[in-house]
C-alpha atoms as a PDB file:
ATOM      1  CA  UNK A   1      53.509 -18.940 -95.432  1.00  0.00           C
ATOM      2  CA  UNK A   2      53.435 -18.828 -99.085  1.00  0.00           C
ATOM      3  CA  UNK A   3      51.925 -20.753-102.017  1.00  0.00           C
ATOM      4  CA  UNK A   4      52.611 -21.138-105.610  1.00  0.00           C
ATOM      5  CA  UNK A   5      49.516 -20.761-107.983  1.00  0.00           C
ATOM      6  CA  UNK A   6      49.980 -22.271-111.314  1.00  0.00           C
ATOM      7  CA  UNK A   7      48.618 -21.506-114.375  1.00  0.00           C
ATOM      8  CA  UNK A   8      48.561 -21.830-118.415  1.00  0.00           C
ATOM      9  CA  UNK A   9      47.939 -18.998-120.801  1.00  0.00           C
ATOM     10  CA  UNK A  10      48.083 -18.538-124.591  1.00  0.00           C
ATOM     11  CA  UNK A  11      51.428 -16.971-125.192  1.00  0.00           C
ATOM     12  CA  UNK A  12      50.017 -14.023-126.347  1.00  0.00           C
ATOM     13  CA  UNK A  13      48.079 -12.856-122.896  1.00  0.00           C
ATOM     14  CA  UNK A  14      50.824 -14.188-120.437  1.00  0.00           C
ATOM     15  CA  UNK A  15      52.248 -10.591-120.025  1.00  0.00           C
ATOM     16  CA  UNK A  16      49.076  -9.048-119.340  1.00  0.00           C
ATOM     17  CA  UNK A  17      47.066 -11.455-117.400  1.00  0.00           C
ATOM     18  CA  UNK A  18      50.893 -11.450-115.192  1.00  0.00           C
ATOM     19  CA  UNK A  19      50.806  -7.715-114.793  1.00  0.00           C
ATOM     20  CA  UNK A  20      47.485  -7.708-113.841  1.00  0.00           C
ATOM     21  CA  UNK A  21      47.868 -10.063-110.565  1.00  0.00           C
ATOM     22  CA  UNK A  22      50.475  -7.533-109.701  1.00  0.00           C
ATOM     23  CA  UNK A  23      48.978  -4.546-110.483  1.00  0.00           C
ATOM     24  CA  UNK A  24      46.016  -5.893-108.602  1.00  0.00           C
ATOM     25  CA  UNK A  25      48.292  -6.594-105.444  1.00  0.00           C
ATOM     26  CA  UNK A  26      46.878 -10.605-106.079  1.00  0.00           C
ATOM     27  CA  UNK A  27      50.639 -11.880-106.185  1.00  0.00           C
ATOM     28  CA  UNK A  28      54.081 -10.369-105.216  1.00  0.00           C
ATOM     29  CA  UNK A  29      55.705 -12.166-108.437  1.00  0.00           C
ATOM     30  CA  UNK A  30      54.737 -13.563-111.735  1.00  0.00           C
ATOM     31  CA  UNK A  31      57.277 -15.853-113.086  1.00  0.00           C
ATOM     32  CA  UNK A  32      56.603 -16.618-116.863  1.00  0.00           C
ATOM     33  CA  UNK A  33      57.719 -19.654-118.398  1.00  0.00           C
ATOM     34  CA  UNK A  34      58.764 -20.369-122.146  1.00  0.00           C
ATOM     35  CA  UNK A  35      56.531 -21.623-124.387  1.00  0.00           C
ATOM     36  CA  UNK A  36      55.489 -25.006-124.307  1.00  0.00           C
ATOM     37  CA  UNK A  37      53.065 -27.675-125.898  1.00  0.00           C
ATOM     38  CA  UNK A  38      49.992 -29.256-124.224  1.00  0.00           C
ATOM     39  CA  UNK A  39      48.211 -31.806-124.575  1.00  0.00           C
ATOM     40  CA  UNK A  40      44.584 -32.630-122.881  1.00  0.00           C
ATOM     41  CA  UNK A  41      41.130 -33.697-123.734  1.00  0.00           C
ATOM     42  CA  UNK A  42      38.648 -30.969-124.605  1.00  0.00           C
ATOM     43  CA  UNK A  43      34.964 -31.245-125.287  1.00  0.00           C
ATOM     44  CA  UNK A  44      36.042 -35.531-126.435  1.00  0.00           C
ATOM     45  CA  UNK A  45      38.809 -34.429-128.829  1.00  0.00           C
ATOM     46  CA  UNK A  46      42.662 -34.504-127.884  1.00  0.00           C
ATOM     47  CA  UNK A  47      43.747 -30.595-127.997  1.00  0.00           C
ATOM     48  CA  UNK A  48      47.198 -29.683-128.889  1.00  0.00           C
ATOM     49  CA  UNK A  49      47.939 -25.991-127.854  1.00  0.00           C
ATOM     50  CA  UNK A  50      51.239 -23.516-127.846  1.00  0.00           C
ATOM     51  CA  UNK A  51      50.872 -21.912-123.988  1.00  0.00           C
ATOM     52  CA  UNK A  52      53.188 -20.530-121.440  1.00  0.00           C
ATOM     53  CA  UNK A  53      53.258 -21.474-117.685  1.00  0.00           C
ATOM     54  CA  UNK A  54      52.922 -18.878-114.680  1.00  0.00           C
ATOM     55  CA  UNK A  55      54.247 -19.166-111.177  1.00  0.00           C
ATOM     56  CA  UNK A  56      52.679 -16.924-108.872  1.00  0.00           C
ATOM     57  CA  UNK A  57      54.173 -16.664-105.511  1.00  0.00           C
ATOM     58  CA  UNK A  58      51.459 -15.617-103.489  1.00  0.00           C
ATOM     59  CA  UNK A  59      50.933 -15.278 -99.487  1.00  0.00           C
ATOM     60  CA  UNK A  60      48.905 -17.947 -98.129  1.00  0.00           C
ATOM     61  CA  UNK A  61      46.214 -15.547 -96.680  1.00  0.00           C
ATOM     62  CA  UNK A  62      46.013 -14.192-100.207  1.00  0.00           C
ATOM     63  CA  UNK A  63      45.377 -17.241-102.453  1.00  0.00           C
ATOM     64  CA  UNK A  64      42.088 -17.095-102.372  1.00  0.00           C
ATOM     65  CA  UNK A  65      41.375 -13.732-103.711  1.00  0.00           C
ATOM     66  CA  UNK A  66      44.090 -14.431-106.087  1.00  0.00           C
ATOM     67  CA  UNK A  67      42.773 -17.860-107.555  1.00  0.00           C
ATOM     68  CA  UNK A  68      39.397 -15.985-107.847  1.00  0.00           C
ATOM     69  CA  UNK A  69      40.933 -13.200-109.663  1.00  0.00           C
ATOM     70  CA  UNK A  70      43.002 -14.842-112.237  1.00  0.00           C
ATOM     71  CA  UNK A  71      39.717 -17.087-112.853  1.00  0.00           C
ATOM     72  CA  UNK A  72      37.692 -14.229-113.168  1.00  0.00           C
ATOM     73  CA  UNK A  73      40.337 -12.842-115.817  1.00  0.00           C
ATOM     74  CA  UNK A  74      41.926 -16.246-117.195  1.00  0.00           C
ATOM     75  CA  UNK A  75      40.980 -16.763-121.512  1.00  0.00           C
ATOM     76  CA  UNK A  76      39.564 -20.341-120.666  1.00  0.00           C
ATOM     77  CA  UNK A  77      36.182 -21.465-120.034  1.00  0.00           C
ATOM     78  CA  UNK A  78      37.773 -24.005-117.753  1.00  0.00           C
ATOM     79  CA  UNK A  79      41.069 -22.467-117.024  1.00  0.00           C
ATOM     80  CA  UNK A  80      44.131 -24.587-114.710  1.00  0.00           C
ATOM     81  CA  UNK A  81      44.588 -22.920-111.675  1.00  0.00           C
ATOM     82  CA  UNK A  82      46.807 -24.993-109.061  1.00  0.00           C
ATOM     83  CA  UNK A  83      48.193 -23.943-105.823  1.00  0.00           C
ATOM     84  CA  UNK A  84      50.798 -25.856-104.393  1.00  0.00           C
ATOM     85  CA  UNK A  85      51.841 -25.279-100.780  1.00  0.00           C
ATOM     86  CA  UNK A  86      55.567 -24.692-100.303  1.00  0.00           C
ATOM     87  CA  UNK A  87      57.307 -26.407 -97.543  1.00  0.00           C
ATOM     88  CA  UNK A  88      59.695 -23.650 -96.794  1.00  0.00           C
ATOM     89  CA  UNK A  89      60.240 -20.469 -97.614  1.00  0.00           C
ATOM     90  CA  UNK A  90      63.383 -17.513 -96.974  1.00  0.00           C
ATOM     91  CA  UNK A  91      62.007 -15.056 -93.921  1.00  0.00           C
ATOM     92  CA  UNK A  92      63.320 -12.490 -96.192  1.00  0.00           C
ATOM     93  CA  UNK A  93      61.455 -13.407 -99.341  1.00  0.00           C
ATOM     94  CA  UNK A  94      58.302 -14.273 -97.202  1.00  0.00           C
ATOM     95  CA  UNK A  95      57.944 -10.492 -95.636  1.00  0.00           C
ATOM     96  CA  UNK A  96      58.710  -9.197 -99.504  1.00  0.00           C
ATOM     97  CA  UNK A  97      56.078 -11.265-100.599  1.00  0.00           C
ATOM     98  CA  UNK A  98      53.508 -10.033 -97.847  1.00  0.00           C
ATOM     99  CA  UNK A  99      54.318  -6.013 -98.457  1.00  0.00           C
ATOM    100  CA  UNK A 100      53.467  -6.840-102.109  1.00  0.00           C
ATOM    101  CA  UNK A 101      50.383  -7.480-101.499  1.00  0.00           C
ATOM    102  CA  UNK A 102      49.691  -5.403 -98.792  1.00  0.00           C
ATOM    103  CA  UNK A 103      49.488  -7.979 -95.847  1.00  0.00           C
ATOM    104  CA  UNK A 104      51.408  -6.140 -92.667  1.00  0.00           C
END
């Protein structure tokens, strides 16, 4: 199957930490969102940051190795990294995805 790993990232490093899951062979596709404002509690003080949002589409028997990877080369000491587990997928899309990351 397939899961989608999401993720937040300083505008500035969204292209590169997205080619490196690829390059990498962590994800089959990086999807990177606009820009957007968050808001959260950091350290007791209400942050306000400019960030983008990644989808990853990644095959389930890779999610793993890909969470560890983006956490080992995410900007944030405590960086968002969410995989949701989708419900259904195209058979087509699903065997793309697995070649992408080398899974036969």
């Amino acid at each position: 199957m397939l899961r989608v790993v999401l993720t937040t990232v300083p505008p500035d490093q969204a292209e590169a930490l997205a080619e490196a899951l690829i390059e990498g062979r962590y994800a089959a596709c990086v999807q990177i969102l606009p820009e957007m404002r968050s808001t959260y509690s950091w350290q007791g003080e209400i942050t306000r940051d400019a960030e983008r949002l990644l989808l990853i589409k990644v095959p389930t028997s890779h999610v793993e190795a890909c969470m560890d990877a983006l956490g080992g080369m995410h900007p944030y000491e405590v960086p968002q990294i969410i995989a949701l587990t989708v419900d259904k997928v195209a058979t087509a899309y699903l065997a793309w995805a697995q070649a992408c990351v080398g899974e036969d």
